[in-house]
Structures are given as C-alpha cells and as structure tokens.
N, C-alpha and C. Protein backbone atom coordinates (compact mmCIF):
# COMPACT_ATOMS: atom_id res chain seq x y z
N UNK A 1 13.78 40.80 63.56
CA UNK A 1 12.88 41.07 62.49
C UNK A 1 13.59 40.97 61.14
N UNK A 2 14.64 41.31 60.88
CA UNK A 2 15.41 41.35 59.75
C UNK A 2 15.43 40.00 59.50
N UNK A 3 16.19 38.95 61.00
CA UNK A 3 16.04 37.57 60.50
C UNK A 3 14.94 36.95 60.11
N UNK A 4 13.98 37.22 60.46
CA UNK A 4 12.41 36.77 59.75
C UNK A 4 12.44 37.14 57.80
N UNK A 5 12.73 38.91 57.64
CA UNK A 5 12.75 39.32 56.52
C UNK A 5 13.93 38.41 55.76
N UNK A 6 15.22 37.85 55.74
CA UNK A 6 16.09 37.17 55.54
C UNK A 6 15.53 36.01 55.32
N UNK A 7 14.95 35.54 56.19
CA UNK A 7 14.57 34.01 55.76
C UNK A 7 13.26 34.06 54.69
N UNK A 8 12.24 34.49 54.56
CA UNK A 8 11.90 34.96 54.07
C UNK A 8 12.04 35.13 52.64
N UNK A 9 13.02 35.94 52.24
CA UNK A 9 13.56 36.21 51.17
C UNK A 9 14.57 34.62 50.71
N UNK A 10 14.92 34.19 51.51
CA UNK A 10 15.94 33.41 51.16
C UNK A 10 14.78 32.29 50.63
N UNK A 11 13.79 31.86 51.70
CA UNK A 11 12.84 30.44 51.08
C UNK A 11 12.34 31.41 49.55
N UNK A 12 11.90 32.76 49.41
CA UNK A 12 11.33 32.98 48.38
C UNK A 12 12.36 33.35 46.91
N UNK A 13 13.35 33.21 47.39
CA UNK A 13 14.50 32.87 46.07
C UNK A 13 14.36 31.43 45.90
N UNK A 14 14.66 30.75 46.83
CA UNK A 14 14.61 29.20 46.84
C UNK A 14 13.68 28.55 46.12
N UNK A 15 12.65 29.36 46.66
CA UNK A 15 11.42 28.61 45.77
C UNK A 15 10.84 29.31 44.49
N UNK A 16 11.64 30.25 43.73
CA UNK A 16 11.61 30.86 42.31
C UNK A 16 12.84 30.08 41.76
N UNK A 17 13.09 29.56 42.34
CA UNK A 17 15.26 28.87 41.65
C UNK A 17 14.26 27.43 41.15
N UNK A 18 13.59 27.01 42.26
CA UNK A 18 12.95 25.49 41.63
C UNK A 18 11.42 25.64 40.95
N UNK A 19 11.51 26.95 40.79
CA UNK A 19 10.40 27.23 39.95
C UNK A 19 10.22 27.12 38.10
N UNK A 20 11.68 27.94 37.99
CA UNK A 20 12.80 28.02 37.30
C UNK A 20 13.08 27.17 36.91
N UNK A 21 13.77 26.45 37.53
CA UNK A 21 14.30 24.38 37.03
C UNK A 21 13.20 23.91 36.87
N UNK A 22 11.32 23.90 37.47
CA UNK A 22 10.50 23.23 36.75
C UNK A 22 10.39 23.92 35.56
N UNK A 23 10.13 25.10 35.03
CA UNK A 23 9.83 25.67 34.11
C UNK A 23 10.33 25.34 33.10
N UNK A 24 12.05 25.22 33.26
CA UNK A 24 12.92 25.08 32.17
C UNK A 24 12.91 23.39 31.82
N UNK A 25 12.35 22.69 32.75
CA UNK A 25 12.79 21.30 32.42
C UNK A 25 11.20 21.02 31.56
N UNK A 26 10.35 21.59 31.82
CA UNK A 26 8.77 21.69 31.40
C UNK A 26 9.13 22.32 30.20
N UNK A 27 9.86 23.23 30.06
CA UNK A 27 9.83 23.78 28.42
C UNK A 27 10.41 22.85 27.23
N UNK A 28 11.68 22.18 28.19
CA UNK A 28 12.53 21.09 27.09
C UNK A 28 11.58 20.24 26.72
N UNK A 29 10.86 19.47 27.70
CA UNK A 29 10.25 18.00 27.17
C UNK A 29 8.81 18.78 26.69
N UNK A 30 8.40 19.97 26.51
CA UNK A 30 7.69 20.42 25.05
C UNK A 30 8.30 20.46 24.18
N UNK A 31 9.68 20.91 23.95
CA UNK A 31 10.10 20.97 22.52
C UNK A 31 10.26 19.30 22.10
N UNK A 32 11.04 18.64 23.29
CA UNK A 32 10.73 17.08 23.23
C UNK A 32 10.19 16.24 22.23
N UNK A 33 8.44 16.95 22.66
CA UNK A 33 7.28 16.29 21.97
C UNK A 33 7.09 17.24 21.05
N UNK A 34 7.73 18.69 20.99
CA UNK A 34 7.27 18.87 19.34
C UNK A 34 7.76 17.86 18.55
N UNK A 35 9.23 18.01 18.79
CA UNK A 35 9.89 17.55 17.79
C UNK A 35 9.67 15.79 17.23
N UNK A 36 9.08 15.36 18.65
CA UNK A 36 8.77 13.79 18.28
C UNK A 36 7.41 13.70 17.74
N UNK A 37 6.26 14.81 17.55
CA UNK A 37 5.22 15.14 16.93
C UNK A 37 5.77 15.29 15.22
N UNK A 38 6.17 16.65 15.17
CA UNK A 38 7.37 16.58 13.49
C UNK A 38 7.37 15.24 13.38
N UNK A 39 8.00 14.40 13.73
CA UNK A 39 8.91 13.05 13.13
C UNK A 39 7.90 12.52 12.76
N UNK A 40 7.22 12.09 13.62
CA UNK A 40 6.01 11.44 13.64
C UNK A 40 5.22 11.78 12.45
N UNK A 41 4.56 13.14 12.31
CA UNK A 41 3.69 13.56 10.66
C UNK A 41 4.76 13.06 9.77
N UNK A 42 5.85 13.41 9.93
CA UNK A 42 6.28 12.91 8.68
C UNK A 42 6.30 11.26 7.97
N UNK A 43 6.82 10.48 9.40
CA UNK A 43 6.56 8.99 8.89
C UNK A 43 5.22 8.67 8.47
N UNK A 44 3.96 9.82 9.06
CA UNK A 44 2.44 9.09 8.53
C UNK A 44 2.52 9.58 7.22
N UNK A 45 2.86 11.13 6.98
CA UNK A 45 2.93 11.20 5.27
C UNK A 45 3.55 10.18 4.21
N UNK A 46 5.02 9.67 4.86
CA UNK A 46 5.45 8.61 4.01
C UNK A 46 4.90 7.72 3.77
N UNK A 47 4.04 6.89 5.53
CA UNK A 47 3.55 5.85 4.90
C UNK A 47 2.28 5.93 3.89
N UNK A 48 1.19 6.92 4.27
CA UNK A 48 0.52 7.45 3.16
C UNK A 48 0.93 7.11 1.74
N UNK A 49 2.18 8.04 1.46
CA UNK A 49 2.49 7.40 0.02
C UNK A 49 3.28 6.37 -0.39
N UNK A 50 3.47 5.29 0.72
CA UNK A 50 3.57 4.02 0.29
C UNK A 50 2.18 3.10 0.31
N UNK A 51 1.26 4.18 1.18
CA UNK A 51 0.18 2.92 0.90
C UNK A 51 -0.53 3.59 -0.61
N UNK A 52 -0.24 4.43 -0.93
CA UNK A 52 -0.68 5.18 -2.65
C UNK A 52 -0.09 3.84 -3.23
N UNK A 53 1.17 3.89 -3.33
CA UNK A 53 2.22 3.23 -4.53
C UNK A 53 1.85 2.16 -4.58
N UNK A 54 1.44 1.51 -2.98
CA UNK A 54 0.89 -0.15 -3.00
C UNK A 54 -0.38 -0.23 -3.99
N UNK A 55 -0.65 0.51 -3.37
CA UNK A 55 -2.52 0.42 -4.29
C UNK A 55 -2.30 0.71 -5.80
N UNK A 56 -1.71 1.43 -6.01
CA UNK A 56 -1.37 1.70 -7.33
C UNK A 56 -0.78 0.80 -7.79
N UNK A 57 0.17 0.00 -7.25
CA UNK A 57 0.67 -0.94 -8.00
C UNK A 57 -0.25 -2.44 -8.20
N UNK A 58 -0.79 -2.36 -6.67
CA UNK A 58 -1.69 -4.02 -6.81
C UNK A 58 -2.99 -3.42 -7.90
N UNK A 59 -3.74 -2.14 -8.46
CA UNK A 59 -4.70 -2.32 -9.32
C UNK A 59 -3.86 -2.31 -10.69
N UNK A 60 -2.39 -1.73 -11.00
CA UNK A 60 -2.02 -2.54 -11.97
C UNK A 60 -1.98 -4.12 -12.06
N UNK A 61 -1.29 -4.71 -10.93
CA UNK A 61 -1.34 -6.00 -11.43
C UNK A 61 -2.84 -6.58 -12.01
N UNK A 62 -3.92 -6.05 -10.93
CA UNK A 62 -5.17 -6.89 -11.12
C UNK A 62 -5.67 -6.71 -12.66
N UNK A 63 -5.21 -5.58 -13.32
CA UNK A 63 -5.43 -5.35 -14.28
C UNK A 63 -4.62 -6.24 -15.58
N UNK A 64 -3.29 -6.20 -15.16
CA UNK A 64 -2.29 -7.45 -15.91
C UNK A 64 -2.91 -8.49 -15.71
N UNK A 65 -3.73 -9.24 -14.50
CA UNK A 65 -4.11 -10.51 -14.18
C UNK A 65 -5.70 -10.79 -15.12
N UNK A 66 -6.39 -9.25 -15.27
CA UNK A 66 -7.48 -9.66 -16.05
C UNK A 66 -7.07 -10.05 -17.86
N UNK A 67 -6.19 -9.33 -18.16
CA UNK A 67 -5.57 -9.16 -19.36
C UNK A 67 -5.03 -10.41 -19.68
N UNK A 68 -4.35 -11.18 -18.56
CA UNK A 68 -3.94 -12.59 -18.71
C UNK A 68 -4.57 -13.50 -18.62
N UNK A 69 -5.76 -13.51 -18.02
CA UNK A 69 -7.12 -14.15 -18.07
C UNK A 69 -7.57 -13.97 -19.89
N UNK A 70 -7.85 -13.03 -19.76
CA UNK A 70 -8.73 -12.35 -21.36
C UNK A 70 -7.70 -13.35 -22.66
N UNK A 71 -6.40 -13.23 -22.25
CA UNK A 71 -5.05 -13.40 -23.38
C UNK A 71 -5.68 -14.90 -23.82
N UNK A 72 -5.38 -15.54 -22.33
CA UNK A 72 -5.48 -17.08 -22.13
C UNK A 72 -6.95 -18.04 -22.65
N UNK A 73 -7.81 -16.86 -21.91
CA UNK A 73 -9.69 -17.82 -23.04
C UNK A 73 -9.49 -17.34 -24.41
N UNK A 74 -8.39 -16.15 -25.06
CA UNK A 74 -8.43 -15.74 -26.53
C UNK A 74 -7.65 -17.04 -26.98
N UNK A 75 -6.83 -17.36 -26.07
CA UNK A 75 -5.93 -18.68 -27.16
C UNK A 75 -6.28 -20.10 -27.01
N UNK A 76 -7.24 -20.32 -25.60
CA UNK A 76 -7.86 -21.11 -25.60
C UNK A 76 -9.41 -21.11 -26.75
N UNK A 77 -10.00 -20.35 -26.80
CA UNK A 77 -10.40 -20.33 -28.29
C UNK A 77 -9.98 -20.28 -29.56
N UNK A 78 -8.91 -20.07 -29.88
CA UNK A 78 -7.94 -20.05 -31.16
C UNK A 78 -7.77 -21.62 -31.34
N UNK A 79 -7.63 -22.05 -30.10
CA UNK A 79 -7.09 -23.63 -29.81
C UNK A 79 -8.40 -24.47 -30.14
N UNK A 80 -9.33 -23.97 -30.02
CA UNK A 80 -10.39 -24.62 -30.13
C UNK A 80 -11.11 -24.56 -31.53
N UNK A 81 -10.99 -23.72 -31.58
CA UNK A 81 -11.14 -23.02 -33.56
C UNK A 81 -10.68 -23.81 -34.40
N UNK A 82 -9.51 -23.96 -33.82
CA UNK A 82 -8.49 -24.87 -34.89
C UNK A 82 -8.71 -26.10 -34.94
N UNK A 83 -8.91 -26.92 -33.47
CA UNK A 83 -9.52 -28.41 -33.39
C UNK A 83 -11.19 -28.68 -33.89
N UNK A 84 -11.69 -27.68 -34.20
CA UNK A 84 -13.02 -28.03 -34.66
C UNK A 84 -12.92 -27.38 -36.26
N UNK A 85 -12.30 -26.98 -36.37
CA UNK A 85 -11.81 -27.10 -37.97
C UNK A 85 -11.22 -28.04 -38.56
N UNK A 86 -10.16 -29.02 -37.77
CA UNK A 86 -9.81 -29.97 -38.10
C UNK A 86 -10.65 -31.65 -38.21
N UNK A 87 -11.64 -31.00 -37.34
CA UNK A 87 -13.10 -32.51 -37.00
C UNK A 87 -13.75 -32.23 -38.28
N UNK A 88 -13.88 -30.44 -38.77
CA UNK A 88 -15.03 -30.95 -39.64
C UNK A 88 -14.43 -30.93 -40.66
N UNK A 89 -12.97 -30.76 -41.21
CA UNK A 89 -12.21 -31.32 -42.27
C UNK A 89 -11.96 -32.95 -42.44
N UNK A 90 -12.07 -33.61 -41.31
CA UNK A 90 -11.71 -34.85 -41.24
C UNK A 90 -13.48 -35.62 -41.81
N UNK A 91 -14.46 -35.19 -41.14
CA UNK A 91 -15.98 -34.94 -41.40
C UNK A 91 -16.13 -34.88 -42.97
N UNK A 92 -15.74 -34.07 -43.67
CA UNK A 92 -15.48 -33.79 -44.50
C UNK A 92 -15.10 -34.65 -45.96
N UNK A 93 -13.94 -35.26 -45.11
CA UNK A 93 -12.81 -36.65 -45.83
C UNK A 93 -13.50 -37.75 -46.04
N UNK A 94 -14.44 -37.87 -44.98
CA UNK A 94 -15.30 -39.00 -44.34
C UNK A 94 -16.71 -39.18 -45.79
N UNK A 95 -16.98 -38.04 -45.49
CA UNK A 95 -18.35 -37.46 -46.53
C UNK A 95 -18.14 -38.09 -47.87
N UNK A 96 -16.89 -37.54 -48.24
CA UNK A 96 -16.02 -37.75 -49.86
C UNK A 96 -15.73 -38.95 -49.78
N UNK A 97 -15.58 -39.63 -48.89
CA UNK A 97 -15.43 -41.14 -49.50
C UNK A 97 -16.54 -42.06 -49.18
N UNK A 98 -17.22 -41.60 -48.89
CA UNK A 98 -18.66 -42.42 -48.47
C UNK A 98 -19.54 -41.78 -49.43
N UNK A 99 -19.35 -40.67 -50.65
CA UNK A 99 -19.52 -40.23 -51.88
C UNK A 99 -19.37 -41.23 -52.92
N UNK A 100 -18.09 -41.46 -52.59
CA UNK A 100 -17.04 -41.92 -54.01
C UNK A 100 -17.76 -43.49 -53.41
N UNK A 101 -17.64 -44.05 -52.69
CA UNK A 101 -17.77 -45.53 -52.65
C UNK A 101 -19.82 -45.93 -52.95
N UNK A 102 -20.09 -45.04 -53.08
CA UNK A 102 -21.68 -44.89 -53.40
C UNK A 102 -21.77 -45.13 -55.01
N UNK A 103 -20.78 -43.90 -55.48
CA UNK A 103 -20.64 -43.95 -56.98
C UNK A 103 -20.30 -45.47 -57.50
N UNK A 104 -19.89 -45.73 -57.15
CA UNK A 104 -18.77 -47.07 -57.27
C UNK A 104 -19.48 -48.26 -57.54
C-alpha cells in the first residue's frame, strides 16, 4: 500500500515538475510577445510620423509647384505685354509715315 501511495506521489510530483516547465516556458513567450507587441507600437508610431512629414512635405511642394505655375503665366504675360507693345509701337511708326508721305 505504501508502494501504491509512493508511486502515486512520485507521478504527482512528476506531473507538477512538467506543469511547472509548461507554465514557465508559457510565461516567457508572453513576455516574448509583449515585448515584440512594444516594438511593434512603436515602429507604427514612427511610421505615422513619417507618413505626417511626407504629407507635409509633398503639400508644400504642390504648393511651390502652383506658385511656379502662377510665377511662369506672370512672366509669360510680362513677355507678352512687352511684344504687343512693341507691334503697336512699330503700328505706330507705320501710321507716322503713311502721315508724313500723305502730307507730301
């Protein structure tokens, strides 16, 4: 009877010892995945504020690109100002001597 109580006791240590080793090996690979959870929020926060900085930076450019648009029809009209000032000065030259040769 004792050897019954003995064995007994011995499978029910045995099987709290690998109860134990699951427990403890079950507790590591939670901290495991905390810790690869941590890492993890953190790279989504970063990329978060690289996708801020992107955006922030591409509506500056689009904004430089309208401005360089706007710059470019301002001097392309300046350009044009100037060549139709020069037609109706030449217009002009034209008038005055088709004046003078009337007088004449």
């Amino acid at each position: 009877m004792e050897d019954l109580f003995a064995e007994q006791k011995r499978s029910l240590a045995e099987r709290l010892e690998l109860l134990e080793l699951k427990l403890n090996k079950v507790l590591k690979e939670g901290r495991a995945l905390k810790a690869e959870n941590q890492a993890l929020h953190e790279e989504r926060r970063q990329l978060r504020q690289t996708i801020d900085r992107q955006r922030e930076e591409s509506l500056a450019l689009q904004r430089q690109i309208k401005s360089s648009v706007i710059a470019g029809s301002m001097a392309a009209g300046v350009d044009e100002a100037t060549a139709l000032r020069e037609r109706i000065d030449q217009y002009i030259e034209e008038i005055d001597r088709c004046i003078s040769h009337l007088k004449a």
